[in-house]
Structures are given as structure tokens and as C-alpha cells.
Protein backbone atom coordinates (compact mmCIF):
# COMPACT_ATOMS: atom_id res chain seq x y z
CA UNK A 1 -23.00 -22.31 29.99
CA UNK A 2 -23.99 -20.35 27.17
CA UNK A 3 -26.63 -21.09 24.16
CA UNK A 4 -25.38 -20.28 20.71
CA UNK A 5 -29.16 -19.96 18.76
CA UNK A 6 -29.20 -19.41 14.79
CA UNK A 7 -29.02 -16.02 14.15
CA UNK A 8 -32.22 -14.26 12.74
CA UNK A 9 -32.56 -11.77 9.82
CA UNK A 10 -35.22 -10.06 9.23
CA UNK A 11 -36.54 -8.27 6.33
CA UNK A 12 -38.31 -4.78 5.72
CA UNK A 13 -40.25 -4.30 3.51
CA UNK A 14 -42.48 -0.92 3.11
CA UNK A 15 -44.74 -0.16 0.72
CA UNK A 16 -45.82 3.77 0.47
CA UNK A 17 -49.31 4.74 -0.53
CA UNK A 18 -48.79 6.07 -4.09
CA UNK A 19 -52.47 7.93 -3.98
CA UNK A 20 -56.17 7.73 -3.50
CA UNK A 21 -56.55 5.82 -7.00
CA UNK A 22 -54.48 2.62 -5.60
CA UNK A 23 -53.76 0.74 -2.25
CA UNK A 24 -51.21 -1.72 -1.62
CA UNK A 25 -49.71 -4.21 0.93
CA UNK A 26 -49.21 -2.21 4.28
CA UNK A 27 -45.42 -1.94 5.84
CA UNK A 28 -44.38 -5.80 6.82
CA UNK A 29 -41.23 -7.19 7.86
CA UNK A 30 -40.77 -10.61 6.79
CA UNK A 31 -37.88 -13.67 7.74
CA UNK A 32 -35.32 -15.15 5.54
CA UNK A 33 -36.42 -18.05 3.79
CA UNK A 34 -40.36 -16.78 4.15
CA UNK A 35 -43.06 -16.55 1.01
CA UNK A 36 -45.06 -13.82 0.67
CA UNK A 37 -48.07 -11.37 -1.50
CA UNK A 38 -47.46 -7.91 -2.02
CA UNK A 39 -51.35 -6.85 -3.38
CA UNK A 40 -52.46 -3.76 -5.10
CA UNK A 41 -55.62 -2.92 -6.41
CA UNK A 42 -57.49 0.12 -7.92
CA UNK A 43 -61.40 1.12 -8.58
CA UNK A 44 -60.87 3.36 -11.39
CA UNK A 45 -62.80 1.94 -14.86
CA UNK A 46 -60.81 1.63 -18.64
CA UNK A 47 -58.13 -0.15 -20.06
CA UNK A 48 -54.75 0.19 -18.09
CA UNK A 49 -51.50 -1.46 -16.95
CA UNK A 50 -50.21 -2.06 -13.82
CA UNK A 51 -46.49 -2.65 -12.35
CA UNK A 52 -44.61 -3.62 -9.53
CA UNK A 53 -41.08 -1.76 -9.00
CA UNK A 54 -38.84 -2.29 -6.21
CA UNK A 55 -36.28 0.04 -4.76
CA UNK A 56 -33.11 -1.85 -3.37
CA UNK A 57 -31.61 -0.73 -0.01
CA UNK A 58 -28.47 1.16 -0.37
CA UNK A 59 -27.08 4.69 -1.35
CA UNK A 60 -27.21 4.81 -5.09
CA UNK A 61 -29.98 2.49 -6.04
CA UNK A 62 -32.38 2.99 -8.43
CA UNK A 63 -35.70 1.91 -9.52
CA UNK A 64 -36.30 -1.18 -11.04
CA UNK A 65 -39.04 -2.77 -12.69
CA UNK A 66 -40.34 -6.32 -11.40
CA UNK A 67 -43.21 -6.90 -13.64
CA UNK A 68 -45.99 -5.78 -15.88
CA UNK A 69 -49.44 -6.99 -16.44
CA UNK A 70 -52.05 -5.00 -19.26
CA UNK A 71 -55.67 -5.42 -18.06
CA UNK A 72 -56.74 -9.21 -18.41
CA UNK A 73 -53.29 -10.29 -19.58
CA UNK A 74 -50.37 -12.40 -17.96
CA UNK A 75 -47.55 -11.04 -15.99
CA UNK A 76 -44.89 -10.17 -17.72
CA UNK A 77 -41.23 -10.34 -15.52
CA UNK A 78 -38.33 -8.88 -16.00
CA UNK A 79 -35.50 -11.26 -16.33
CA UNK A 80 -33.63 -11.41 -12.93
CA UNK A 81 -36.82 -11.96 -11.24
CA UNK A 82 -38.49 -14.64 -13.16
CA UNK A 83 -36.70 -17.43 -10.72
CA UNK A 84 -38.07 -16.77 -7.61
CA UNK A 85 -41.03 -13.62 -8.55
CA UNK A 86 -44.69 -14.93 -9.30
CA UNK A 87 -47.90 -13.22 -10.04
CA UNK A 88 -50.80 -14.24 -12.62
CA UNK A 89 -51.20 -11.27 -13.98
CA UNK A 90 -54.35 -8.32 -13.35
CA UNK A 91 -57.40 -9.85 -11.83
CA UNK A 92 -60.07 -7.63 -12.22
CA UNK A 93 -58.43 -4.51 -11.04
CA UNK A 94 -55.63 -5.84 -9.02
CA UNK A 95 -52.46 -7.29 -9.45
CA UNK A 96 -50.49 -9.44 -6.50
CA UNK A 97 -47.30 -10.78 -6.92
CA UNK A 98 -45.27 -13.51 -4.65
CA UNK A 99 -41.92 -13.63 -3.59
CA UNK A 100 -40.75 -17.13 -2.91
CA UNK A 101 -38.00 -17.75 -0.20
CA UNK A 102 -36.87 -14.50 0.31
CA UNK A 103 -33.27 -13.49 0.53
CA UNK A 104 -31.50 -10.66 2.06
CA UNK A 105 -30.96 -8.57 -1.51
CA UNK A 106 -35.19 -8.72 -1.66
CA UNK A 107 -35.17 -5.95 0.98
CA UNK A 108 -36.17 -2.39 -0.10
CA UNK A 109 -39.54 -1.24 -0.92
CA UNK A 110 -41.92 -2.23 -3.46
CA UNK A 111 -44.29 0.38 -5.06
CA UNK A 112 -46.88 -0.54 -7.07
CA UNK A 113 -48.18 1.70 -10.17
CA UNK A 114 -50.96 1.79 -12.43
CA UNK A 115 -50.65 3.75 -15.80
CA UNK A 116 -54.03 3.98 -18.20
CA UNK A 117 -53.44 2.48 -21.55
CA UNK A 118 -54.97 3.95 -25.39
């Protein structure tokens, strides 16, 4: 007699060190339907803004921005990830941002940027 189980996806998602100045969330792999906090943070001093990108899986994809937060200020999201994206904005020098439920067109990897600001 043979057991039919649900099937289980999983999700990659890998997050490469963009240099000494900033660290991020280490390499996870997260399940369907599972919440999680991507964090970067830097030590550097002065008035900047920081960003979360992602880079879908697949062939031709390109970059695309998640959110933006200048030092101090709310998060600002780009459209098609306002529904299910969450962050509250730089904290001191970091910025984290959630992903609620995640689906299958989540995976890809996440880089996280910091750009200094006049």
C-alpha cells in the first residue's frame, strides 16, 4: 500500500556578500507558505540610502528594485511588492525587510545595497 504525502517545495534564497562596508542574511532555503527577514546592516557614518533588489530565477531576468529607505525614513516599496513585502524602514544603520507567505515566483536572490546620499 502506498502513501501519497503533500508534495514539498522549497525555496532558495542566497544572498551574496556585496563588500566589507555591508553584511546581509546568509544563504537560506525557506518552504512555501513560510515568513521570513532578510537583514542588512552597515557601520559606515553620514547620511545614506539603502535598498533591497531581488534577482528572479530564470534566463533573462533582470534586477529589480524591492524597496528604498533614506536614513531615519520609512520604506518606500515598489508597487508589486507592497502586498505581501514589509520593512519599517533604516534603523540605525540597518534595514530588514519581511516576506510574508512566500510563493514560488519569490525565489532568486536578494542583494542588499547601500548608496551615500548629499
Amino acid at each position: 500500500q502506498k502513501k501519497i504525502t503533500e508534495p514539498r517545495f522549497y525555496l532558495l534564497f542566497f544572498f551574496p556578500f556585496l563588500g566589507w562596508a555591508l553584511q546581509q542574511t546568509p544563504d537560506m532555503i525557506v518552504r512555501l507558505g513560510d515568513s521570513l527577514t532578510l537583514n542588512c546592516s552597515h557601520k559606515e557614518s553620514g547620511f545614506w540610502t539603502m535598498f533591497w533588489y531581488k534577482l528572479p530565477v530564470g534566463k533573462n531576468a533582470t534586477l529589480q528594485l524591492i524597496v528604498r529607505s533614506v536614513e531615519g525614513n520609512k520604506a518606500e516599496f515598489e508597487e508589486e511588492f507592497k502586498s505581501r513585502f514589509q520593512s519599517s524602514g533604516t534603523k540605525g544603520n540597518s534595514l530588514s525587510m519581511a516576506i510574508d507567505h512566500v510563493l514560488l515566483n519569490d525565489s532568486g536572490t536578494y542583494f542588499c545595497a547601500k548608496q551615500d546620499t548629499l
